[in-house]
PDB file of N, CA and C in Angstrom:
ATOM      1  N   UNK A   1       0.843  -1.169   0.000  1.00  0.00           N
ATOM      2  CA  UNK A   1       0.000   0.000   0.000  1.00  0.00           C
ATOM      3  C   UNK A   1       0.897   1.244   0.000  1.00  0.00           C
ATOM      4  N   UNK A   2       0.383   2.300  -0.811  1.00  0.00           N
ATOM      5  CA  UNK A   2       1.596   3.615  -0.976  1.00  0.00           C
ATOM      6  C   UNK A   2       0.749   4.640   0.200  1.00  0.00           C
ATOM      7  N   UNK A   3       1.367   5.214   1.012  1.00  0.00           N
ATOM      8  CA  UNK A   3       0.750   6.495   1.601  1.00  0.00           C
ATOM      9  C   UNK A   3       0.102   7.453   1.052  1.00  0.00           C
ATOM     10  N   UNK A   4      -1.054   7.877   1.337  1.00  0.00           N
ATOM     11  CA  UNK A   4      -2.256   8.676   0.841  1.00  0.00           C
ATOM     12  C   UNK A   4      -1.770  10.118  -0.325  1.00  0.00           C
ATOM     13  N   UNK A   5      -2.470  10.651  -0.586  1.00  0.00           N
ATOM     14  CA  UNK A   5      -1.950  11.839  -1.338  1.00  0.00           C
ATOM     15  C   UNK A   5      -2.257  13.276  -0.186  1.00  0.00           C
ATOM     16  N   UNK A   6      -3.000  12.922   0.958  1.00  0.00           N
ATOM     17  CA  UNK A   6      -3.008  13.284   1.919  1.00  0.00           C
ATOM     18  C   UNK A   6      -1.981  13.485   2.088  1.00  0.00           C
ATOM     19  N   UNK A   7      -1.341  12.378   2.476  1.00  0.00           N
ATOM     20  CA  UNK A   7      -0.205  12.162   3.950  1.00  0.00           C
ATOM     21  C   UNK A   7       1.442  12.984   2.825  1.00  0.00           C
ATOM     22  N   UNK A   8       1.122  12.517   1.691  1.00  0.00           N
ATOM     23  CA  UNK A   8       1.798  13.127   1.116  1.00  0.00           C
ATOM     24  C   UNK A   8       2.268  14.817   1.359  1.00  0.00           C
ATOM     25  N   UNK A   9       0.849  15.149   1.124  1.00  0.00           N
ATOM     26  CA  UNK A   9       0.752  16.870   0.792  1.00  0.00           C
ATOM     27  C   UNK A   9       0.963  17.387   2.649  1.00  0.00           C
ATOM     28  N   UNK A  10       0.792  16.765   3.420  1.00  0.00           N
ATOM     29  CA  UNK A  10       1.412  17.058   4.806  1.00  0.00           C
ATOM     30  C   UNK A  10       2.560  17.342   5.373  1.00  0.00           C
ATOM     31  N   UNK A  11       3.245  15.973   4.888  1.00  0.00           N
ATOM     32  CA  UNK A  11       4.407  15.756   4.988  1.00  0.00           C
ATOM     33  C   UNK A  11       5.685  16.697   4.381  1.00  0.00           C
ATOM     34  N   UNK A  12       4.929  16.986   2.672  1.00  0.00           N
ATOM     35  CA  UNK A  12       5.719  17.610   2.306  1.00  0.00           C
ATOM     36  C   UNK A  12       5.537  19.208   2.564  1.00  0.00           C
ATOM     37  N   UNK A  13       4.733  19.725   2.739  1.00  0.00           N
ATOM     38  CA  UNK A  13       4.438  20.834   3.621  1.00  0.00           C
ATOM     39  C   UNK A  13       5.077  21.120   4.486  1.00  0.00           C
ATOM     40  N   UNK A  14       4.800  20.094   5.960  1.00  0.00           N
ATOM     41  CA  UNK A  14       5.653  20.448   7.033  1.00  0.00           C
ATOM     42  C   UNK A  14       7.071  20.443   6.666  1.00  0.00           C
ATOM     43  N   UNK A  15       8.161  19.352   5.645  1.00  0.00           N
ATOM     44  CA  UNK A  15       9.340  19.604   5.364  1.00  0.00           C
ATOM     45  C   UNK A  15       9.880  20.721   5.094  1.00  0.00           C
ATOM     46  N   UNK A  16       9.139  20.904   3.869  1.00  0.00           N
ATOM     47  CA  UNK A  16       9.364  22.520   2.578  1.00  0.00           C
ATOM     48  C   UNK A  16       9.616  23.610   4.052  1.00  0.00           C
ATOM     49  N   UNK A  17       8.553  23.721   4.566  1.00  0.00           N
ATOM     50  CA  UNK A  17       8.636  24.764   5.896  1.00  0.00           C
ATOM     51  C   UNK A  17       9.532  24.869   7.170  1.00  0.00           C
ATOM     52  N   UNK A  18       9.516  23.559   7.488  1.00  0.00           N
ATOM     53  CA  UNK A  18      10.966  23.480   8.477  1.00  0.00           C
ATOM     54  C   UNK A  18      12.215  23.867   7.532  1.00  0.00           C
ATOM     55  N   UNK A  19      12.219  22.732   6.363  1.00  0.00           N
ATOM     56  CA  UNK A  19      13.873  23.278   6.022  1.00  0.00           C
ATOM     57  C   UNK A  19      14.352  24.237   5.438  1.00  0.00           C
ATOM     58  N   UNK A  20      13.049  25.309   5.020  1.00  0.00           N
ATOM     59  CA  UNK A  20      13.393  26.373   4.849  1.00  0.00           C
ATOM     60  C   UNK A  20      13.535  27.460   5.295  1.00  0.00           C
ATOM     61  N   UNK A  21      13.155  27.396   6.916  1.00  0.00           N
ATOM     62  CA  UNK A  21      13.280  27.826   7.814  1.00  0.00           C
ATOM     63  C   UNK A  21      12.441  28.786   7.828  1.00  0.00           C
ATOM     64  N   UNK A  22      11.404  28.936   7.503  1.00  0.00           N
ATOM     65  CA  UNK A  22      10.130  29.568   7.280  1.00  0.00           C
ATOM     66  C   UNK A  22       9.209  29.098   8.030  1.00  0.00           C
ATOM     67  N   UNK A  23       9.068  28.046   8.875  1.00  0.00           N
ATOM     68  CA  UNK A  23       7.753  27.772   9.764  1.00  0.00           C
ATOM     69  C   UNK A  23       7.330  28.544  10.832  1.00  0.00           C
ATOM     70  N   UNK A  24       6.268  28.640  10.532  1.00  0.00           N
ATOM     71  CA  UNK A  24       5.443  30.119  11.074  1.00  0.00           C
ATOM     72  C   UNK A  24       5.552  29.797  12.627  1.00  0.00           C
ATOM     73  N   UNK A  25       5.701  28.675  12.888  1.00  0.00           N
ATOM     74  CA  UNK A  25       5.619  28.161  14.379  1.00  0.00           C
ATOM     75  C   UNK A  25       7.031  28.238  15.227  1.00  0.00           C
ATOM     76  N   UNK A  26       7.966  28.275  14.001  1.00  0.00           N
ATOM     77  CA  UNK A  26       9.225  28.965  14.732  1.00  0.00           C
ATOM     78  C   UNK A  26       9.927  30.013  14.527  1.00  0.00           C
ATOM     79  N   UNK A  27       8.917  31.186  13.971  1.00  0.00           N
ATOM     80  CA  UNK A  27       9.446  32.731  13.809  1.00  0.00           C
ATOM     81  C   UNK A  27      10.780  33.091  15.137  1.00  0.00           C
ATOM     82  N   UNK A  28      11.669  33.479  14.753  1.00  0.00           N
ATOM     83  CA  UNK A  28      12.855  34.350  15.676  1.00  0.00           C
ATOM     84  C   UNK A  28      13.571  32.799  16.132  1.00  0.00           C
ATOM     85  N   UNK A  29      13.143  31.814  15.759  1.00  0.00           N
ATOM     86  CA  UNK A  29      14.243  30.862  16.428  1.00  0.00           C
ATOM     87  C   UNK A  29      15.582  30.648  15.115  1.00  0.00           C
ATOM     88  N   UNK A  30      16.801  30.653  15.886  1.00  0.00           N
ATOM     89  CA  UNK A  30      17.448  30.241  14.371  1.00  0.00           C
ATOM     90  C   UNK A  30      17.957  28.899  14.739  1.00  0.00           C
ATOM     91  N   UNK A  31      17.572  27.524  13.949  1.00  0.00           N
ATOM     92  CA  UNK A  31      17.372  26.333  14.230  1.00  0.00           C
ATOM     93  C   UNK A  31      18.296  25.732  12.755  1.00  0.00           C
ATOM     94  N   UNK A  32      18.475  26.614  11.858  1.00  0.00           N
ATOM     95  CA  UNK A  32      19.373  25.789  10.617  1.00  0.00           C
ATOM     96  C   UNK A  32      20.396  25.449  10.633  1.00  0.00           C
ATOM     97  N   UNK A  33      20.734  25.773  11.575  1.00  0.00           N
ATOM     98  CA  UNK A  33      22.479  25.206  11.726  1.00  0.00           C
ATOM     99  C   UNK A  33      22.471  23.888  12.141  1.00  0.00           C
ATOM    100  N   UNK A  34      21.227  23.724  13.080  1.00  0.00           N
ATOM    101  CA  UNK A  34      21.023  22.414  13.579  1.00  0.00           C
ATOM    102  C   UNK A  34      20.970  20.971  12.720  1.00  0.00           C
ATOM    103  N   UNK A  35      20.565  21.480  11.221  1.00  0.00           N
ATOM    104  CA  UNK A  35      20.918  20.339  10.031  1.00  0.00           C
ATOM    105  C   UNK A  35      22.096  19.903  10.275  1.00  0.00           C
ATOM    106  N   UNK A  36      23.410  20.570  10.242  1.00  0.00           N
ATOM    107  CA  UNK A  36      24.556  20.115   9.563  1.00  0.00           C
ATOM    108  C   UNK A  36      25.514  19.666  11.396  1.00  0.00           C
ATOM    109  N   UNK A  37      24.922  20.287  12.351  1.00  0.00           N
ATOM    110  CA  UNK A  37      25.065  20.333  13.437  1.00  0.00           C
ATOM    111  C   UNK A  37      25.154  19.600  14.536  1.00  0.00           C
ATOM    112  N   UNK A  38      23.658  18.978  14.810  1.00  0.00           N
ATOM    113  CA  UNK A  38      22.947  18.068  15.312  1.00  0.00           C
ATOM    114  C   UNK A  38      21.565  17.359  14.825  1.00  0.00           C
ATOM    115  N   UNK A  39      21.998  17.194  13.991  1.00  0.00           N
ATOM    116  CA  UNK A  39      20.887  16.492  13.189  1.00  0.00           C
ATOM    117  C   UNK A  39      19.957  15.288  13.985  1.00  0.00           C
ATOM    118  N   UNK A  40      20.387  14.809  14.986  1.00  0.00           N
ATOM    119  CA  UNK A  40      19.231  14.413  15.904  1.00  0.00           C
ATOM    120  C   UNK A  40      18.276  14.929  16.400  1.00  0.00           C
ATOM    121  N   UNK A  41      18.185  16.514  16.502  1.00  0.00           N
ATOM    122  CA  UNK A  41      17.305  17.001  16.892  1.00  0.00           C
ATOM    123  C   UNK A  41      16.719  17.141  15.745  1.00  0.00           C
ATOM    124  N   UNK A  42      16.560  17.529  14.318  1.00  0.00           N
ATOM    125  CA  UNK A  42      15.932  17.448  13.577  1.00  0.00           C
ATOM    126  C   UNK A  42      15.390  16.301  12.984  1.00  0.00           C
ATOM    127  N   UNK A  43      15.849  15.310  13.559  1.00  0.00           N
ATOM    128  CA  UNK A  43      15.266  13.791  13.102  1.00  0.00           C
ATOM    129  C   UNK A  43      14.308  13.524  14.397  1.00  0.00           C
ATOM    130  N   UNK A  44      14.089  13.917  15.886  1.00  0.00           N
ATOM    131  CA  UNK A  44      13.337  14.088  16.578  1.00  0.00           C
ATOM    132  C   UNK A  44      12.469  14.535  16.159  1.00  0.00           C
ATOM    133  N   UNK A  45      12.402  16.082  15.689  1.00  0.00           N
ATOM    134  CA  UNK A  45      11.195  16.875  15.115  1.00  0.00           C
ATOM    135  C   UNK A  45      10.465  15.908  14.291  1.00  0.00           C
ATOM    136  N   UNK A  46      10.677  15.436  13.058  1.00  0.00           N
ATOM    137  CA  UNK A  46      10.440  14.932  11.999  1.00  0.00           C
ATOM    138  C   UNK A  46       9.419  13.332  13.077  1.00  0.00           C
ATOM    139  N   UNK A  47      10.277  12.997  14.044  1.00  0.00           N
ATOM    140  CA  UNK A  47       9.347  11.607  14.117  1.00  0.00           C
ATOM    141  C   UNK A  47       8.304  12.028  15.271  1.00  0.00           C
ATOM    142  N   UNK A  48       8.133  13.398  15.634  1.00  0.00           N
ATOM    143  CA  UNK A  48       7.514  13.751  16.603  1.00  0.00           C
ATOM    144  C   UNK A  48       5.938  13.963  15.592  1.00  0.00           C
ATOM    145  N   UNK A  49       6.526  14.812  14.601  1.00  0.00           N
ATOM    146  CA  UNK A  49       5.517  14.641  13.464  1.00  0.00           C
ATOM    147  C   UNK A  49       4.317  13.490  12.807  1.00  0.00           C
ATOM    148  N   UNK A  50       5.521  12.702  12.372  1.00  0.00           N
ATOM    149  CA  UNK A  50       5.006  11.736  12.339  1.00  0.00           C
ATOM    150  C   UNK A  50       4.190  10.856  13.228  1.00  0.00           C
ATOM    151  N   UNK A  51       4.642  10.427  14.513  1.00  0.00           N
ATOM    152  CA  UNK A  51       3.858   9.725  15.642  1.00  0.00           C
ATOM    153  C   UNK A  51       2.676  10.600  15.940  1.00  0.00           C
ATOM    154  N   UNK A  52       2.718  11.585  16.191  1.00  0.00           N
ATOM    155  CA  UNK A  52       1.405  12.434  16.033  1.00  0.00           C
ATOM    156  C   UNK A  52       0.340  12.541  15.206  1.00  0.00           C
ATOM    157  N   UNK A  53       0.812  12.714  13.774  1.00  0.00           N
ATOM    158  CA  UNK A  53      -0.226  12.545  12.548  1.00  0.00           C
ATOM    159  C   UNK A  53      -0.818  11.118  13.050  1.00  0.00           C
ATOM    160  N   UNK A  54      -2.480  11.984  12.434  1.00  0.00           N
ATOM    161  CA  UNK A  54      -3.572  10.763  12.649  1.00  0.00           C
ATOM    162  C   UNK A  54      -4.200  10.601  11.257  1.00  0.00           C
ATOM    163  N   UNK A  55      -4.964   9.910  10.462  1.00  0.00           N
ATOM    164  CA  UNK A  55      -5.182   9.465   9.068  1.00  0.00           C
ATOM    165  C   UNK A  55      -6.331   8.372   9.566  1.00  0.00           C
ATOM    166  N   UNK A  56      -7.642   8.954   8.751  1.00  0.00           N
ATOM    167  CA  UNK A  56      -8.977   8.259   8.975  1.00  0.00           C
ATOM    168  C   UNK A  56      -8.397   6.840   7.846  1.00  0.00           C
ATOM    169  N   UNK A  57      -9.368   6.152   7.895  1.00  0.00           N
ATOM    170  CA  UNK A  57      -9.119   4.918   6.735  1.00  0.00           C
ATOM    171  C   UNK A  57      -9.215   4.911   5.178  1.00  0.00           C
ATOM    172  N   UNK A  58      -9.136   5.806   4.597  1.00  0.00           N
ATOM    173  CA  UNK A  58      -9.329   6.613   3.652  1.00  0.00           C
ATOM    174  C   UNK A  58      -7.921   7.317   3.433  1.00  0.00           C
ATOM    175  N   UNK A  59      -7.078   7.586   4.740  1.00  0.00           N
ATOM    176  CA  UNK A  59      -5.832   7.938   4.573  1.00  0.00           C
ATOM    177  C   UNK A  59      -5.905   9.371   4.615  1.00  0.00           C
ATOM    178  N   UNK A  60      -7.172  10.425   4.665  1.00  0.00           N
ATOM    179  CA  UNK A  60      -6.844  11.479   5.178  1.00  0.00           C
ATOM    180  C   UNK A  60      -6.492  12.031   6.369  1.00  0.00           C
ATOM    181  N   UNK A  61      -5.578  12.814   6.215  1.00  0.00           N
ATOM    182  CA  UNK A  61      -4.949  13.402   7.187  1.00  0.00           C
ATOM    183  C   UNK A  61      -6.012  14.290   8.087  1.00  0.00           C
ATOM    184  N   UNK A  62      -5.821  14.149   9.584  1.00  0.00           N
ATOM    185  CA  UNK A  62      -6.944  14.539  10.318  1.00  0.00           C
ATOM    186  C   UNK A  62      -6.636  15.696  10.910  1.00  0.00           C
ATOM    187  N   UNK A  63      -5.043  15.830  11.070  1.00  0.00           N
ATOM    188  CA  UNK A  63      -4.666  16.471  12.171  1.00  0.00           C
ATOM    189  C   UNK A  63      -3.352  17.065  11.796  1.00  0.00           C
ATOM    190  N   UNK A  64      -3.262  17.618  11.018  1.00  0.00           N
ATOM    191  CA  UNK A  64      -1.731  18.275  10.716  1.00  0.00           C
ATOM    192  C   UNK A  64      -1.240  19.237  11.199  1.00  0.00           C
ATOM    193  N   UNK A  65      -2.252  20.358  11.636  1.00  0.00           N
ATOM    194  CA  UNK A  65      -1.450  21.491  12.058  1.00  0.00           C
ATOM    195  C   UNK A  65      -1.017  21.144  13.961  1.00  0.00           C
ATOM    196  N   UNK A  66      -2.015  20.276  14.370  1.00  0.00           N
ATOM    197  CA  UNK A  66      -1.557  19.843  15.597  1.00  0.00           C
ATOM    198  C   UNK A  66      -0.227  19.012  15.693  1.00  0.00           C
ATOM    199  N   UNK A  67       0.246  18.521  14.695  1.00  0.00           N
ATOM    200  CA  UNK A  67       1.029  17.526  14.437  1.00  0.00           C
ATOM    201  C   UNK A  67       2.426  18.212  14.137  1.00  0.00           C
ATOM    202  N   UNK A  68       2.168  19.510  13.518  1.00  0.00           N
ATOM    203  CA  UNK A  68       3.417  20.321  13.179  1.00  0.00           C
ATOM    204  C   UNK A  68       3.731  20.795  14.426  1.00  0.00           C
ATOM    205  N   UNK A  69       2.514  21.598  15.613  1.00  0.00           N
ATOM    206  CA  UNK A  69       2.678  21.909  16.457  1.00  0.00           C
ATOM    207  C   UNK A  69       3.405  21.015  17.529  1.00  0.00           C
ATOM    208  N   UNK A  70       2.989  19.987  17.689  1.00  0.00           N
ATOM    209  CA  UNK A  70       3.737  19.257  18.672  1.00  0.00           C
ATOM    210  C   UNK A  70       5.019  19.140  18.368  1.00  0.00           C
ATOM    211  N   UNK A  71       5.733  18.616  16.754  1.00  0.00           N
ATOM    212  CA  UNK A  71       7.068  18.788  16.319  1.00  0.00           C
ATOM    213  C   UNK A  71       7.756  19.942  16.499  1.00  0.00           C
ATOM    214  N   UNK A  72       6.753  21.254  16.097  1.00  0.00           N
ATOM    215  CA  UNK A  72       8.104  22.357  16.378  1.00  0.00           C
ATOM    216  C   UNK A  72       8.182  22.921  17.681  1.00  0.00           C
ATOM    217  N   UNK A  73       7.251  22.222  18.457  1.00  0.00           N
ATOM    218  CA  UNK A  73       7.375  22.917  19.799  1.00  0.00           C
ATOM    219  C   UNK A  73       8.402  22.262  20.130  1.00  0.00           C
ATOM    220  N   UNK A  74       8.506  21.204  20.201  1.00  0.00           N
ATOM    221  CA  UNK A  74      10.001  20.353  20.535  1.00  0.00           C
ATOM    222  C   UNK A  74      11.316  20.948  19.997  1.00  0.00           C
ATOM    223  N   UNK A  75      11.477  21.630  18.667  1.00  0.00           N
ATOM    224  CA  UNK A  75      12.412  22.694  18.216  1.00  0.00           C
ATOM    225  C   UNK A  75      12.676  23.830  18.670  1.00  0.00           C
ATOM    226  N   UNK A  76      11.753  24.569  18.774  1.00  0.00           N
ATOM    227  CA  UNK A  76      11.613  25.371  19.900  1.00  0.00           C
ATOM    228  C   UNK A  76      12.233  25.179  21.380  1.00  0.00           C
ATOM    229  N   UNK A  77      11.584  24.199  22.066  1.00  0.00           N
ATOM    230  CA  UNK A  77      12.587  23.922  23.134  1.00  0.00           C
ATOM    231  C   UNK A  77      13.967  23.864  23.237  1.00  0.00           C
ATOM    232  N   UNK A  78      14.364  22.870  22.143  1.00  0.00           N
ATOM    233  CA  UNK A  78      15.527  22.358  22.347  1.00  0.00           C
ATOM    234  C   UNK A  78      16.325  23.434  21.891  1.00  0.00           C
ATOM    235  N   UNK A  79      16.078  24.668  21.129  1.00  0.00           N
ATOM    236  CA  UNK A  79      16.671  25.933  20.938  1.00  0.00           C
ATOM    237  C   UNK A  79      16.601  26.880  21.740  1.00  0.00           C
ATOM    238  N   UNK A  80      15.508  26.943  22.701  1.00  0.00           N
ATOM    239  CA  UNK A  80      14.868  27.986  23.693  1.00  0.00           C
ATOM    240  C   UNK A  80      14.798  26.958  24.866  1.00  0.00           C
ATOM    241  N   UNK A  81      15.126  26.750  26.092  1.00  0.00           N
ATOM    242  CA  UNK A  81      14.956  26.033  26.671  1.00  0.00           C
ATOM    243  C   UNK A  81      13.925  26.612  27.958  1.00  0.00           C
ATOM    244  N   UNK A  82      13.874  28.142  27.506  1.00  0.00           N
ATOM    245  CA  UNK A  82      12.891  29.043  28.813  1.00  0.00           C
ATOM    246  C   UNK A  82      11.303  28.428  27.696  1.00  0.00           C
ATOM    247  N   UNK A  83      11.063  27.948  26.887  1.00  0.00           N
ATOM    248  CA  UNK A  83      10.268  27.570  26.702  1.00  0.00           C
ATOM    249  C   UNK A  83       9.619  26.689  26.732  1.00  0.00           C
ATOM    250  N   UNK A  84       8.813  25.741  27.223  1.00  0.00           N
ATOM    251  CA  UNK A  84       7.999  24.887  27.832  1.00  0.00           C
ATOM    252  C   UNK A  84       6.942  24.189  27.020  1.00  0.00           C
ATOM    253  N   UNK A  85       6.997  23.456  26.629  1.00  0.00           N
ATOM    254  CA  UNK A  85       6.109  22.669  25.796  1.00  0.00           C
ATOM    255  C   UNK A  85       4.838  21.454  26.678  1.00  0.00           C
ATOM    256  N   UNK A  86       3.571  22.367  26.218  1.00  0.00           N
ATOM    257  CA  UNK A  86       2.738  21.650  27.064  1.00  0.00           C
ATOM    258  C   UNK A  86       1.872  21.497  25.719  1.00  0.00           C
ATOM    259  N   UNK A  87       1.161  20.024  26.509  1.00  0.00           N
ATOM    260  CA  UNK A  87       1.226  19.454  27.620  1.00  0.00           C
ATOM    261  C   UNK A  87       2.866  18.761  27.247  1.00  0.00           C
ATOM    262  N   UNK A  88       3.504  18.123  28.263  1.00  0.00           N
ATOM    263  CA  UNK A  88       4.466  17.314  27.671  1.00  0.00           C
ATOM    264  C   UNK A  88       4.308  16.649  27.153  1.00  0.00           C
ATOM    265  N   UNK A  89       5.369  16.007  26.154  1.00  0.00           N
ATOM    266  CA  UNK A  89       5.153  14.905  25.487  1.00  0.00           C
ATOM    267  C   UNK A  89       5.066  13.369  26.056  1.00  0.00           C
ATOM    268  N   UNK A  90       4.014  12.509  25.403  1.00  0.00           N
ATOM    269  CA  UNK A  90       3.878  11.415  25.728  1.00  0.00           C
ATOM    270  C   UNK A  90       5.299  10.627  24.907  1.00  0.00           C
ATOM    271  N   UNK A  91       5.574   9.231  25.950  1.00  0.00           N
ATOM    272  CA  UNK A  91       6.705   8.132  25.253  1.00  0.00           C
ATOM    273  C   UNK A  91       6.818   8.105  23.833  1.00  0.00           C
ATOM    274  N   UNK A  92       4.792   7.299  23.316  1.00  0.00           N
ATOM    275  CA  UNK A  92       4.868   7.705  22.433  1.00  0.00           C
ATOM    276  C   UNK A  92       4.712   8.539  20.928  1.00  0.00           C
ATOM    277  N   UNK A  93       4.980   9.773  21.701  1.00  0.00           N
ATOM    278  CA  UNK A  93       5.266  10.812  20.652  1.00  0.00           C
ATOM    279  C   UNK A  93       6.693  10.831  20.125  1.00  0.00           C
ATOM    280  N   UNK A  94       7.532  10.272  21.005  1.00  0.00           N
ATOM    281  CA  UNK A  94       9.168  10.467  21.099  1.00  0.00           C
ATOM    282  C   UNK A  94       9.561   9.182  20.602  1.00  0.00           C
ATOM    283  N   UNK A  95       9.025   8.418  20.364  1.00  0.00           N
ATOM    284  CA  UNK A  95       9.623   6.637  20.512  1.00  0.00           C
ATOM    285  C   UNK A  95       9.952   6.825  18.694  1.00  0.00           C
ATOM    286  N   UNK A  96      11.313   6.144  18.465  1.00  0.00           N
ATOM    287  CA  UNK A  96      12.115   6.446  17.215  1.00  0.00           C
ATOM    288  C   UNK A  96      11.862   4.700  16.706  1.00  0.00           C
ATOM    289  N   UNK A  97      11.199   4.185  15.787  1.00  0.00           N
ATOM    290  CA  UNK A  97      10.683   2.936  15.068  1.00  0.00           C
ATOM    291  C   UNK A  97      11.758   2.727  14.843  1.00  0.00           C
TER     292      UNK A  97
END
């Protein structure tokens, strides 16, 4: 089975916007260095994303902007640490497949 055209147009959304450092959810953070840097934290973001996204049986995407939110709040933190991400994250939001 191939992933939805949904999950597609999500996915590639939230990417295009993180790696261009344009996501509206992390205005004033500067987080690009963190590619070439520590790229674990950007592979965090990315599966925080993912474990979050929800998809009815049909494969549409239910929940994306919550899903970006929970990922870049975690960017946010880990760049801002006076910032606080609630609620916290559950295991698994964080758990790496």
């Amino acid at each position: 089975m191939k992933l939805s055209q949904s999950f597609n147009s999500a996915f590639r959304k939230f990417a295009y916007f993180l790696s261009s450092g344009t996501h509206s959810n992390l205005n004033g953070i500067d987080y690009l260095s963190l590619y070439g840097e520590e790229p674990s934290a950007i592979e965090q973001t990315y599966v925080i994303f993912i474990n979050v996204l929800e998809m009815d049986d049909a494969g549409t995407v239910l929940n994306a902007n919550y899903a970006e939110k929970r990922a870049t709040d975690f960017l946010r933190n880990y760049c801002d640490k006076g910032f606080t991400v609630q609620p916290p994250y559950e295991d698994w939001e964080l758990a790496l497949y």
